[in-house]
C-alpha atoms as a PDB file:
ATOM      1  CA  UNK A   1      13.751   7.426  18.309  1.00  0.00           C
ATOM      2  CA  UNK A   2      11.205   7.043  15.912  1.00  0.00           C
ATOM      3  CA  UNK A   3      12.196   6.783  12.020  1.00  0.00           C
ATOM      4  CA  UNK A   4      12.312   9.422   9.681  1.00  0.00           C
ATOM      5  CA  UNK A   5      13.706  11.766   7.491  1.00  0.00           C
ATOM      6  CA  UNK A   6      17.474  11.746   8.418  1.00  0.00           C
ATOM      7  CA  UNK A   7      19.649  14.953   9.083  1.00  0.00           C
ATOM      8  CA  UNK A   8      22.714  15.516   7.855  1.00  0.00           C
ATOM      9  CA  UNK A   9      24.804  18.202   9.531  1.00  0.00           C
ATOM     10  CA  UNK A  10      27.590  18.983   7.498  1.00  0.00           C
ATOM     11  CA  UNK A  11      30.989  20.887   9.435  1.00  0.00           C
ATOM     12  CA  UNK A  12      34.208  21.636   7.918  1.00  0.00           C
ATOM     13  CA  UNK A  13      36.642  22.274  10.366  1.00  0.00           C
ATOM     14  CA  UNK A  14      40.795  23.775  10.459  1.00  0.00           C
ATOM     15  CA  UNK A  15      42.463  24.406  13.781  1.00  0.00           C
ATOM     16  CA  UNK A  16      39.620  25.335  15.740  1.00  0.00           C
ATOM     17  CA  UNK A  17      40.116  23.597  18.805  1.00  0.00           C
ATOM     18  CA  UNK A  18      38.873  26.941  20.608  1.00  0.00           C
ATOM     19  CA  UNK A  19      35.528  26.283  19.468  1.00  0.00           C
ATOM     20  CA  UNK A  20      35.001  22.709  17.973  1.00  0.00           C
ATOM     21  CA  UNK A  21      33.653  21.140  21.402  1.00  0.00           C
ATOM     22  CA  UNK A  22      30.849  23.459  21.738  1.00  0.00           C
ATOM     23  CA  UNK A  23      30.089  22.742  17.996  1.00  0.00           C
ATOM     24  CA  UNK A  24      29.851  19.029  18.751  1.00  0.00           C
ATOM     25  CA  UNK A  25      28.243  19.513  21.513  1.00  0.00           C
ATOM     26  CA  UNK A  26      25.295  21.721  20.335  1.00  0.00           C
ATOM     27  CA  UNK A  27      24.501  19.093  17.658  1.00  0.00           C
ATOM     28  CA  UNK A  28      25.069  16.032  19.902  1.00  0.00           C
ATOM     29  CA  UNK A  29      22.630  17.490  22.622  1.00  0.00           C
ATOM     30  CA  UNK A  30      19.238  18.383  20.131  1.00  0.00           C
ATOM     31  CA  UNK A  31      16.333  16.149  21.174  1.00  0.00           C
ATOM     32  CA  UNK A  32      14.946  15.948  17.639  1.00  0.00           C
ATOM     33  CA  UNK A  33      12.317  12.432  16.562  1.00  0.00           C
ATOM     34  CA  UNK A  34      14.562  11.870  13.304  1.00  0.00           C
ATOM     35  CA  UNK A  35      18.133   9.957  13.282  1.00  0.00           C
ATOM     36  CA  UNK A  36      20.755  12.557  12.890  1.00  0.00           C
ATOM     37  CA  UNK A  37      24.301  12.145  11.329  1.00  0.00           C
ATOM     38  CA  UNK A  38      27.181  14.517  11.926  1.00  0.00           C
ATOM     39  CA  UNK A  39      29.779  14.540   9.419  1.00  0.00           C
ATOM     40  CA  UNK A  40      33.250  16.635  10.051  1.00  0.00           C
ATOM     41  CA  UNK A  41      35.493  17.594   7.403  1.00  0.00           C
ATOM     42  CA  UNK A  42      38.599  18.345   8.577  1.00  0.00           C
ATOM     43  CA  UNK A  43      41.699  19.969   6.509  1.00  0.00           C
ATOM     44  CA  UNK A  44      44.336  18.605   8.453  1.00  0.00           C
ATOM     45  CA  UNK A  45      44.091  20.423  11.558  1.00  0.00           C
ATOM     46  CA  UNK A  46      47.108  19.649  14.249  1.00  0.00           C
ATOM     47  CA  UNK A  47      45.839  22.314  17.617  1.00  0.00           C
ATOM     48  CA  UNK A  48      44.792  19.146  18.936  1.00  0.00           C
ATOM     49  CA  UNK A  49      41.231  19.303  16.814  1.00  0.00           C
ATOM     50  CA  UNK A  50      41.303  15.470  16.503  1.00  0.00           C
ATOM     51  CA  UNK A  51      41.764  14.325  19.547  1.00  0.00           C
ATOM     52  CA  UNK A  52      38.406  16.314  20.479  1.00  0.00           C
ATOM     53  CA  UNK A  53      37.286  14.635  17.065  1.00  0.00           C
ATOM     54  CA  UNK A  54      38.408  11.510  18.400  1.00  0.00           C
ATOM     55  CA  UNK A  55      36.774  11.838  21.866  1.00  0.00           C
ATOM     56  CA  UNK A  56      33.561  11.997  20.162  1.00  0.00           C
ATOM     57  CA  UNK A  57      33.660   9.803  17.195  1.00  0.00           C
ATOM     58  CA  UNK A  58      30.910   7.689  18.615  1.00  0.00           C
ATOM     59  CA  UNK A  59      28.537  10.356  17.688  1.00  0.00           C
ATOM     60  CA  UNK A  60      30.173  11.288  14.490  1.00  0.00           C
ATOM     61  CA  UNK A  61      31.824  10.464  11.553  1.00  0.00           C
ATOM     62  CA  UNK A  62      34.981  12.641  10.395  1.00  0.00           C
ATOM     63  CA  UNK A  63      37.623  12.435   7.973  1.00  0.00           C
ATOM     64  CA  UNK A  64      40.877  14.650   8.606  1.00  0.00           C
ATOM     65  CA  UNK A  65      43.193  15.261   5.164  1.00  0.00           C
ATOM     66  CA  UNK A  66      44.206  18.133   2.944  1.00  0.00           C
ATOM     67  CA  UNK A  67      41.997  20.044   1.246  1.00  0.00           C
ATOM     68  CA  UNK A  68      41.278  23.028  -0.778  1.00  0.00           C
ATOM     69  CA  UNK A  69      39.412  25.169   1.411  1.00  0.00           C
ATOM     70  CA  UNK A  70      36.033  25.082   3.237  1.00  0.00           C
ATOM     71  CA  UNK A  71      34.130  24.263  -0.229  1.00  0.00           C
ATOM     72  CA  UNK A  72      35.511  21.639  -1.041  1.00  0.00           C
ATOM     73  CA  UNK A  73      35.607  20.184   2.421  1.00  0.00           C
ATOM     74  CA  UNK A  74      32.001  21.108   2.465  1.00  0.00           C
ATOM     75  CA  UNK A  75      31.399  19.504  -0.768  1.00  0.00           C
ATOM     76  CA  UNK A  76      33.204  16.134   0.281  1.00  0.00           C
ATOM     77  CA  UNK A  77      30.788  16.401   3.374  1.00  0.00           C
ATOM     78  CA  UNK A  78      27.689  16.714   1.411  1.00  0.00           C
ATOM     79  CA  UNK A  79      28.643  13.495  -0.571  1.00  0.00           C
ATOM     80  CA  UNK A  80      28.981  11.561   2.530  1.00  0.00           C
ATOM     81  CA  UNK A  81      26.175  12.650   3.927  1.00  0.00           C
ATOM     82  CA  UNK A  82      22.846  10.259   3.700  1.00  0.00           C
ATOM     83  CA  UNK A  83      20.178  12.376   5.218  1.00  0.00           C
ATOM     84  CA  UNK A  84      17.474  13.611   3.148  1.00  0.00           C
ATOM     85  CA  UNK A  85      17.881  17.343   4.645  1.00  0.00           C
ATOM     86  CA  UNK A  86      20.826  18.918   4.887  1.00  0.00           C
ATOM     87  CA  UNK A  87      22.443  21.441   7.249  1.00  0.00           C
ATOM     88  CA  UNK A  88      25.409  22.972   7.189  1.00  0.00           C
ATOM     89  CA  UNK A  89      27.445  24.100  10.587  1.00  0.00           C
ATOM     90  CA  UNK A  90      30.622  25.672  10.707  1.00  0.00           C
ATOM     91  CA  UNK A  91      32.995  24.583  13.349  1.00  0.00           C
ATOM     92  CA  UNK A  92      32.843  27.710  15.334  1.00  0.00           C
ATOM     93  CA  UNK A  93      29.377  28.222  15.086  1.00  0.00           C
ATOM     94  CA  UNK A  94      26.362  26.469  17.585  1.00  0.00           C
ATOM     95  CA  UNK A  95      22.759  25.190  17.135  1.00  0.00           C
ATOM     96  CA  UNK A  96      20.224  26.488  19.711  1.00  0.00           C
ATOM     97  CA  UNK A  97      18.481  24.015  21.283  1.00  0.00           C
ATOM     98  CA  UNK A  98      15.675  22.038  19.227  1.00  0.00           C
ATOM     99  CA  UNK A  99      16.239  24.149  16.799  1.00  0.00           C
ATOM    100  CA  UNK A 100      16.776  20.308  14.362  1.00  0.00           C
ATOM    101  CA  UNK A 101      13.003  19.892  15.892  1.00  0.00           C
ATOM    102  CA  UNK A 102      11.619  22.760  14.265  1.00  0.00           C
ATOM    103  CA  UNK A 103      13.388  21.886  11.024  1.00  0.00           C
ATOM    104  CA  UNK A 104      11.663  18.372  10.817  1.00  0.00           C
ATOM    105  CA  UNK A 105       8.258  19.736  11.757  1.00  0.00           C
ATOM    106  CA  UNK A 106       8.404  22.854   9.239  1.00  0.00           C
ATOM    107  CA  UNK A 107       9.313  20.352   6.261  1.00  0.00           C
ATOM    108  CA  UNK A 108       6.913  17.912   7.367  1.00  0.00           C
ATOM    109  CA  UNK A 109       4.476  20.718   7.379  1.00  0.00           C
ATOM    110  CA  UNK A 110       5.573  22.172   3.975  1.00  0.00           C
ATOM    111  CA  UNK A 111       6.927  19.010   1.672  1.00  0.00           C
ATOM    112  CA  UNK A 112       6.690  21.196  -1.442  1.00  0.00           C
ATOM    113  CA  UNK A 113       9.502  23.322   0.093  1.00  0.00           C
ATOM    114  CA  UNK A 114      13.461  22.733  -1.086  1.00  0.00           C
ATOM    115  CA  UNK A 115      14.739  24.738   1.503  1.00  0.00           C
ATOM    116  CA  UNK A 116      14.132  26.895   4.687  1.00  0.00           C
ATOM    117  CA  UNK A 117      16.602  29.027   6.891  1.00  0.00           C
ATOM    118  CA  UNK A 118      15.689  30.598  10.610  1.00  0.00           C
ATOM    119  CA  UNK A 119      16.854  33.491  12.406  1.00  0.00           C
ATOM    120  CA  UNK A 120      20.696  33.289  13.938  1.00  0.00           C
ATOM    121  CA  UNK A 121      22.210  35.035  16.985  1.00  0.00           C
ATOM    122  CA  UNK A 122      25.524  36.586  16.730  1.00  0.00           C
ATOM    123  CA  UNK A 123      28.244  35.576  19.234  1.00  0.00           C
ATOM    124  CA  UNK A 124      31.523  36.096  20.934  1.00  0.00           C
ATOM    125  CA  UNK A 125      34.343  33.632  21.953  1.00  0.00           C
ATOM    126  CA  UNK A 126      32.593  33.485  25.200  1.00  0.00           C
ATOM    127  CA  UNK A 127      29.358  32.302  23.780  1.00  0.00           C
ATOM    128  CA  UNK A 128      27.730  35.630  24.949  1.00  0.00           C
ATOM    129  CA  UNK A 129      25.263  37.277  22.618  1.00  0.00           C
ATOM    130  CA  UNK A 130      26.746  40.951  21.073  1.00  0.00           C
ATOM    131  CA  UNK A 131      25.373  42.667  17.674  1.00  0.00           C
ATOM    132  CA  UNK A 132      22.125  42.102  18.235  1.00  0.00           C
ATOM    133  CA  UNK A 133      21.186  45.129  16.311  1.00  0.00           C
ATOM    134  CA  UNK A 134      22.578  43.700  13.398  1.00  0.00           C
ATOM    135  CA  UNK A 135      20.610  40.384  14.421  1.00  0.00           C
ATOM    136  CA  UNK A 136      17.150  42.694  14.355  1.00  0.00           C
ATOM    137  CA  UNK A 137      18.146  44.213  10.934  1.00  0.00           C
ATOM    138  CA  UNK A 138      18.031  40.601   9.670  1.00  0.00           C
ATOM    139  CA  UNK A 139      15.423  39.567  11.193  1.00  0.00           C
ATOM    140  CA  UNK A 140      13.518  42.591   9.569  1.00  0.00           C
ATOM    141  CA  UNK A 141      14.479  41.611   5.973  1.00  0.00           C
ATOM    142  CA  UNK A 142      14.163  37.805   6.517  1.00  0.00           C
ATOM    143  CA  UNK A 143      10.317  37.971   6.989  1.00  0.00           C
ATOM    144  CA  UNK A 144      10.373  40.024   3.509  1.00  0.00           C
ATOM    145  CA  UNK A 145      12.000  37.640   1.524  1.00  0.00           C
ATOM    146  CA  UNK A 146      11.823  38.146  -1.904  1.00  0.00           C
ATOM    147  CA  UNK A 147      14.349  37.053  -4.786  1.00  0.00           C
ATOM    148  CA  UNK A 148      14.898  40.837  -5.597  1.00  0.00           C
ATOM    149  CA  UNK A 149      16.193  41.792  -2.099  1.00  0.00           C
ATOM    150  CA  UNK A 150      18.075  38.743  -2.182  1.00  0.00           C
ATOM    151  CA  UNK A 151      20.125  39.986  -4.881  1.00  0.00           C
ATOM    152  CA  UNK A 152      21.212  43.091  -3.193  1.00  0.00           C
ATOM    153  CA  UNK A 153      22.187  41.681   0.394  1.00  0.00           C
ATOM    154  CA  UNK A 154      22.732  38.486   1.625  1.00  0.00           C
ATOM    155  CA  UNK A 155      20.380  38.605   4.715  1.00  0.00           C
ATOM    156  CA  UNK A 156      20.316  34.945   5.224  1.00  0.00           C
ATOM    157  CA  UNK A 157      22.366  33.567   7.850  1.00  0.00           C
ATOM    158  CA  UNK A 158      23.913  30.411   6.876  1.00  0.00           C
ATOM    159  CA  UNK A 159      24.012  27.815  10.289  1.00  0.00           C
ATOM    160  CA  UNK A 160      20.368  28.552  10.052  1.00  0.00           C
ATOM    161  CA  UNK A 161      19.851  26.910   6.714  1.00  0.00           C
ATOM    162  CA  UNK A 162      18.763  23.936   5.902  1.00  0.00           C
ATOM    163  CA  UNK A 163      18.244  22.597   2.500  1.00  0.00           C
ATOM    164  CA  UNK A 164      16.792  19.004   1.458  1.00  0.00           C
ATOM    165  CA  UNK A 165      19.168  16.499  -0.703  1.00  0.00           C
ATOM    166  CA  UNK A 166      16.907  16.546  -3.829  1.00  0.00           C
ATOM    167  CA  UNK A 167      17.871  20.351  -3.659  1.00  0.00           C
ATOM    168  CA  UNK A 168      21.203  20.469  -3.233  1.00  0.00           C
ATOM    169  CA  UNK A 169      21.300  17.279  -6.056  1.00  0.00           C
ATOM    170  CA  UNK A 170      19.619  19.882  -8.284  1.00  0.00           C
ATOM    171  CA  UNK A 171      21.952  22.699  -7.807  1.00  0.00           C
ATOM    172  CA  UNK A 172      25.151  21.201  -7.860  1.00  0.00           C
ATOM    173  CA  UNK A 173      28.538  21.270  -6.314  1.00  0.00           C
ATOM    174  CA  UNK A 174      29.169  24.201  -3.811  1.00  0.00           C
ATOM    175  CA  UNK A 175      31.626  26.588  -6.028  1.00  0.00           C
ATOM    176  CA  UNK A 176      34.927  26.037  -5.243  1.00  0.00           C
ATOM    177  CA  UNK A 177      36.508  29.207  -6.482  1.00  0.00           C
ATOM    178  CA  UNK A 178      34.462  31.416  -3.727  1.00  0.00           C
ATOM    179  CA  UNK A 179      36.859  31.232  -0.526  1.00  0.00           C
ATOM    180  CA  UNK A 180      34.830  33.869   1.723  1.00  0.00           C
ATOM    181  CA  UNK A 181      31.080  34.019   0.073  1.00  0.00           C
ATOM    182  CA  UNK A 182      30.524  30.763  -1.448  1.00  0.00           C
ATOM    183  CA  UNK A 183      26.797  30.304   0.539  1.00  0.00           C
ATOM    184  CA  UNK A 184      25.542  33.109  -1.205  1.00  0.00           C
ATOM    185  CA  UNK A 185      26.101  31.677  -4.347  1.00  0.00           C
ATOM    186  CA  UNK A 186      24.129  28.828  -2.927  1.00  0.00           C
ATOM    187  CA  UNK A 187      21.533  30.897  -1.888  1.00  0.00           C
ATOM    188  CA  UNK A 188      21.075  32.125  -4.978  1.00  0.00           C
ATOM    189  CA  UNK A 189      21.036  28.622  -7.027  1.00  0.00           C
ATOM    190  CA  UNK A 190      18.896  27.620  -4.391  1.00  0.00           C
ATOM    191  CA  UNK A 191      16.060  30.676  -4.806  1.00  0.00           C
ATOM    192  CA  UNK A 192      16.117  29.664  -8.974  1.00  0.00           C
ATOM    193  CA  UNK A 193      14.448  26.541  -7.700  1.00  0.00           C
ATOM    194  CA  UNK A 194      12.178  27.971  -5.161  1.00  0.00           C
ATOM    195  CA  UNK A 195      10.669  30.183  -2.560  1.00  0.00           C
ATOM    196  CA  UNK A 196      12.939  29.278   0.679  1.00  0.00           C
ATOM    197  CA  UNK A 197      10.536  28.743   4.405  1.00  0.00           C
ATOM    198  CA  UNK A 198      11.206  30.630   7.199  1.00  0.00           C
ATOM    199  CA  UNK A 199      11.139  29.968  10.417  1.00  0.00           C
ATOM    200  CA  UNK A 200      10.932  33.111  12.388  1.00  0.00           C
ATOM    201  CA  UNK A 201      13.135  31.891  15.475  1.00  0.00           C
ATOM    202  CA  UNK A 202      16.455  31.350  16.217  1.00  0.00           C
ATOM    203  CA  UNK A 203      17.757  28.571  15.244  1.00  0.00           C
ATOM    204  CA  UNK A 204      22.055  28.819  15.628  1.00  0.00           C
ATOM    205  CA  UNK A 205      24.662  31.052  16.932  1.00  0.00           C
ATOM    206  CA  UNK A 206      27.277  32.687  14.290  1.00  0.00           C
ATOM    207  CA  UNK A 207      30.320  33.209  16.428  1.00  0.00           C
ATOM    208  CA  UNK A 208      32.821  36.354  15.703  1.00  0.00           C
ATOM    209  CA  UNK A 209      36.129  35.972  16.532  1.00  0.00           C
ATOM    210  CA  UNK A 210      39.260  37.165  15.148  1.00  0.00           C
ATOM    211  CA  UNK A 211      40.054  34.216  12.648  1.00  0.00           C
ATOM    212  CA  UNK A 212      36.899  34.121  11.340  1.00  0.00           C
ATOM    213  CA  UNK A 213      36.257  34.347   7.737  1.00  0.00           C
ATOM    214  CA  UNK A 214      33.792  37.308   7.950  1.00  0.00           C
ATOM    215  CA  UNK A 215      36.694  39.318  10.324  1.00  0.00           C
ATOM    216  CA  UNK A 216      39.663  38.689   8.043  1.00  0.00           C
ATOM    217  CA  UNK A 217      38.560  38.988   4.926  1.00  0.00           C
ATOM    218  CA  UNK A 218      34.791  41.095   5.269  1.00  0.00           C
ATOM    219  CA  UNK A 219      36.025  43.074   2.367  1.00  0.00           C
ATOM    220  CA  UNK A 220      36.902  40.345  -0.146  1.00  0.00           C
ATOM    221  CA  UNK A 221      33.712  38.595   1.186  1.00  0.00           C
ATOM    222  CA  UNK A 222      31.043  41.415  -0.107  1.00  0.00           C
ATOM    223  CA  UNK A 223      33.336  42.519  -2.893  1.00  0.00           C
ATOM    224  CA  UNK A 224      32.663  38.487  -3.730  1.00  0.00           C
ATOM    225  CA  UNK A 225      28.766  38.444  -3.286  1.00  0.00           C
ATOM    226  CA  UNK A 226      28.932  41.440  -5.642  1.00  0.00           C
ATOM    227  CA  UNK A 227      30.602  39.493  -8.513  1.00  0.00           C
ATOM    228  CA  UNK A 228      27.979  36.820  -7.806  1.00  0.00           C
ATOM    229  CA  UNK A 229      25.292  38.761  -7.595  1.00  0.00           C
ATOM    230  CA  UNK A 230      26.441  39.820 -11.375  1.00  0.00           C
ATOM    231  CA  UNK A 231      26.485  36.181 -12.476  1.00  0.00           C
ATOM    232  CA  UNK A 232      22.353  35.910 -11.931  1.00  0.00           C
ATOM    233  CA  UNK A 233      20.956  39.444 -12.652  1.00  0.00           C
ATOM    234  CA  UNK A 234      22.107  41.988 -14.666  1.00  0.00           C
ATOM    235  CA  UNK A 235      19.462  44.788 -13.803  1.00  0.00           C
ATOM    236  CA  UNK A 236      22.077  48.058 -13.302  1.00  0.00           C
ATOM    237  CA  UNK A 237      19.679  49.372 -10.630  1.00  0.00           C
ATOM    238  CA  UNK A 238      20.019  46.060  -8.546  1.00  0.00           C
ATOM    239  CA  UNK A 239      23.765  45.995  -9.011  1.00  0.00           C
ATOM    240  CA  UNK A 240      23.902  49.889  -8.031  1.00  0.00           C
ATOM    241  CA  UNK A 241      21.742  49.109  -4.976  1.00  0.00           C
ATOM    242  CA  UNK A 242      23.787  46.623  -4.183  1.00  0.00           C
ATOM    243  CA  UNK A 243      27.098  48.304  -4.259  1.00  0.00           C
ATOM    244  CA  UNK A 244      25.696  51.181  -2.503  1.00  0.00           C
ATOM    245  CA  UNK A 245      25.167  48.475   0.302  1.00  0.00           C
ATOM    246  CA  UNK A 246      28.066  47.188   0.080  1.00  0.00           C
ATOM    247  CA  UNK A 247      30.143  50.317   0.403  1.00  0.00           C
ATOM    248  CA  UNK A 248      27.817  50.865   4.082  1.00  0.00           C
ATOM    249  CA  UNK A 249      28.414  47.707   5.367  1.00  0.00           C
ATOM    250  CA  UNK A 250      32.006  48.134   4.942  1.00  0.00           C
ATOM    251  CA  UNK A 251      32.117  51.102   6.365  1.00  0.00           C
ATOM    252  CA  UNK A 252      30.218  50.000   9.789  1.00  0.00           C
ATOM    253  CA  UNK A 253      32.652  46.797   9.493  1.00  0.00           C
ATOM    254  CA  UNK A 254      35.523  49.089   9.722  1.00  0.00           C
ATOM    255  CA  UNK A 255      33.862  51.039  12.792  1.00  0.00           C
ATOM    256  CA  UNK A 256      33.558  47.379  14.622  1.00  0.00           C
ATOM    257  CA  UNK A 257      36.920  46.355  13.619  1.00  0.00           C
ATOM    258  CA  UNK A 258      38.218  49.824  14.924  1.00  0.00           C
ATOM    259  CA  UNK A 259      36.127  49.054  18.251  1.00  0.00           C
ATOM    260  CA  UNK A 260      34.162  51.907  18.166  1.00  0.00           C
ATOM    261  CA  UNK A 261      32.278  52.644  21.517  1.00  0.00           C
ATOM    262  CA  UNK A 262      29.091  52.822  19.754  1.00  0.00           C
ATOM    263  CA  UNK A 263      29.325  48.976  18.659  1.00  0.00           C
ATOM    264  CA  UNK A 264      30.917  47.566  21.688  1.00  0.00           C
ATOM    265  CA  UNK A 265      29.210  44.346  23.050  1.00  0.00           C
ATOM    266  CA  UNK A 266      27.578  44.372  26.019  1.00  0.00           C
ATOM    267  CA  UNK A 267      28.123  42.428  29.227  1.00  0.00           C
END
């Protein structure tokens, strides 16, 4: 493995034994030309998470204690990390593979950009591929990118981003009083520094299952990005855009959640 500019993959991680393996896994198995660290965060989990933890700690580093919630785990993983780009993987979520491969050659390409994010699949807790509509919309919108549409939907999908340290130095501690939407905060910080790359391919799998953050709490999650949205812009016309959005997305939420035929995934 030749040297380079290290990758840090960051994953906070609470009883998700279900999913953690595959996690590992798809970050374990990229054939990338750069050294690559993987750092777990984990809040104390006891569904027998550490003991898969343990089975690969060869290939990883993790620490397992209380915390208060997945930004400050995050955070704590961020200090750790040493790489000079960072990524950020949830422990139910996947990287495609050489997806880290494309990462290193678009910064190397680019080195005047902070930060880049890719396209994301949308998964099941079979690791089969459902929503893809909602994959298209986003796809759509993520080869617009502007700052504007930014702040009135959160169309970035966040195992696909990655971010370099000098960045993330710059913007500061993930905010630790934003349980469900704390990424788009980052987002945002992030954009106030500079125009983010994209890399129109898929790059990681964000997996939907009933525990998940975004189908619990989807509600408190946009109501969230709202009030963020309202810390960096003020423009009515944004913020009434925005909540018009909002109300939508919440609505076709509640049609999945309901398992309406229209939305079911396929086989």
């Amino acid at each position: 493995m030749q040297k380079g500019p290290e990758i840090s993959i960051v994953t906070p991680s609470l009883n998700q034994a279900g999913f953690v393996e595959r996690t590992l896994v798809s970050v374990l198995e990229q054939q990338v030309d750069v050294p690559v660290e993987h750092i777990v965060i984990d809040g104390g989990s006891t569904d027998g998470s550490l003991e898969i933890l343990e089975k690969h700690a060869g290939n990883l580093r993790y620490i397992s204690e209380p915390d208060m919630g997945m930004p400050d785990a995050l955070n704590k993983g961020v200090t750790m990390a040493k790489g000079e780009i960072i990524g950020w993987l949830n422990s139910d979520d996947m990287l495609l593979p050489g997806a880290l491969q494309k990462v290193v050659d678009f910064f190397a390409l680019h080195p005047d950009c902070l930060w880049l994010y890719g396209n994301c699949r949308i998964i099941d807790e079979q690791d089969r591929e459902i929503r893809k509509w909602i994959t298209a919309y986003k796809k759509r919108l993520s080869g617009k990118y502007s700052f504007e549409r930014l702040l009135t939907e959160n169309f970035i999908s966040q195992p696909a981003v990655f971010i370099r340290r000098k960045a993330m130095d710059a913007v500061g501690q993930i905010d630790i009083a934003l349980p469900t939407a704390m990424d788009y905060d980052l987002w945002l910080r992030l954009a106030k520094l500079g125009h983010p790359g994209y890399i129109n391919d898929d790059l990681a799998c964000f997996r939907v299952h009933r525990e998940s953050i975004s189908s619990r709490n989807y509600r408190k999650q946009f109501k969230e990005q709202y009030r963020i949205h309202a810390r960096y812009d003020q423009n009515r016309w944004r913020l009434l855009k925005h909540r018009v959005k909002i109300h939508l997305i919440v609505f076709i939420y509640g049609l999945l959640e309901a398992g309406h035929s229209l939305f079911k995934p396929g086989r």
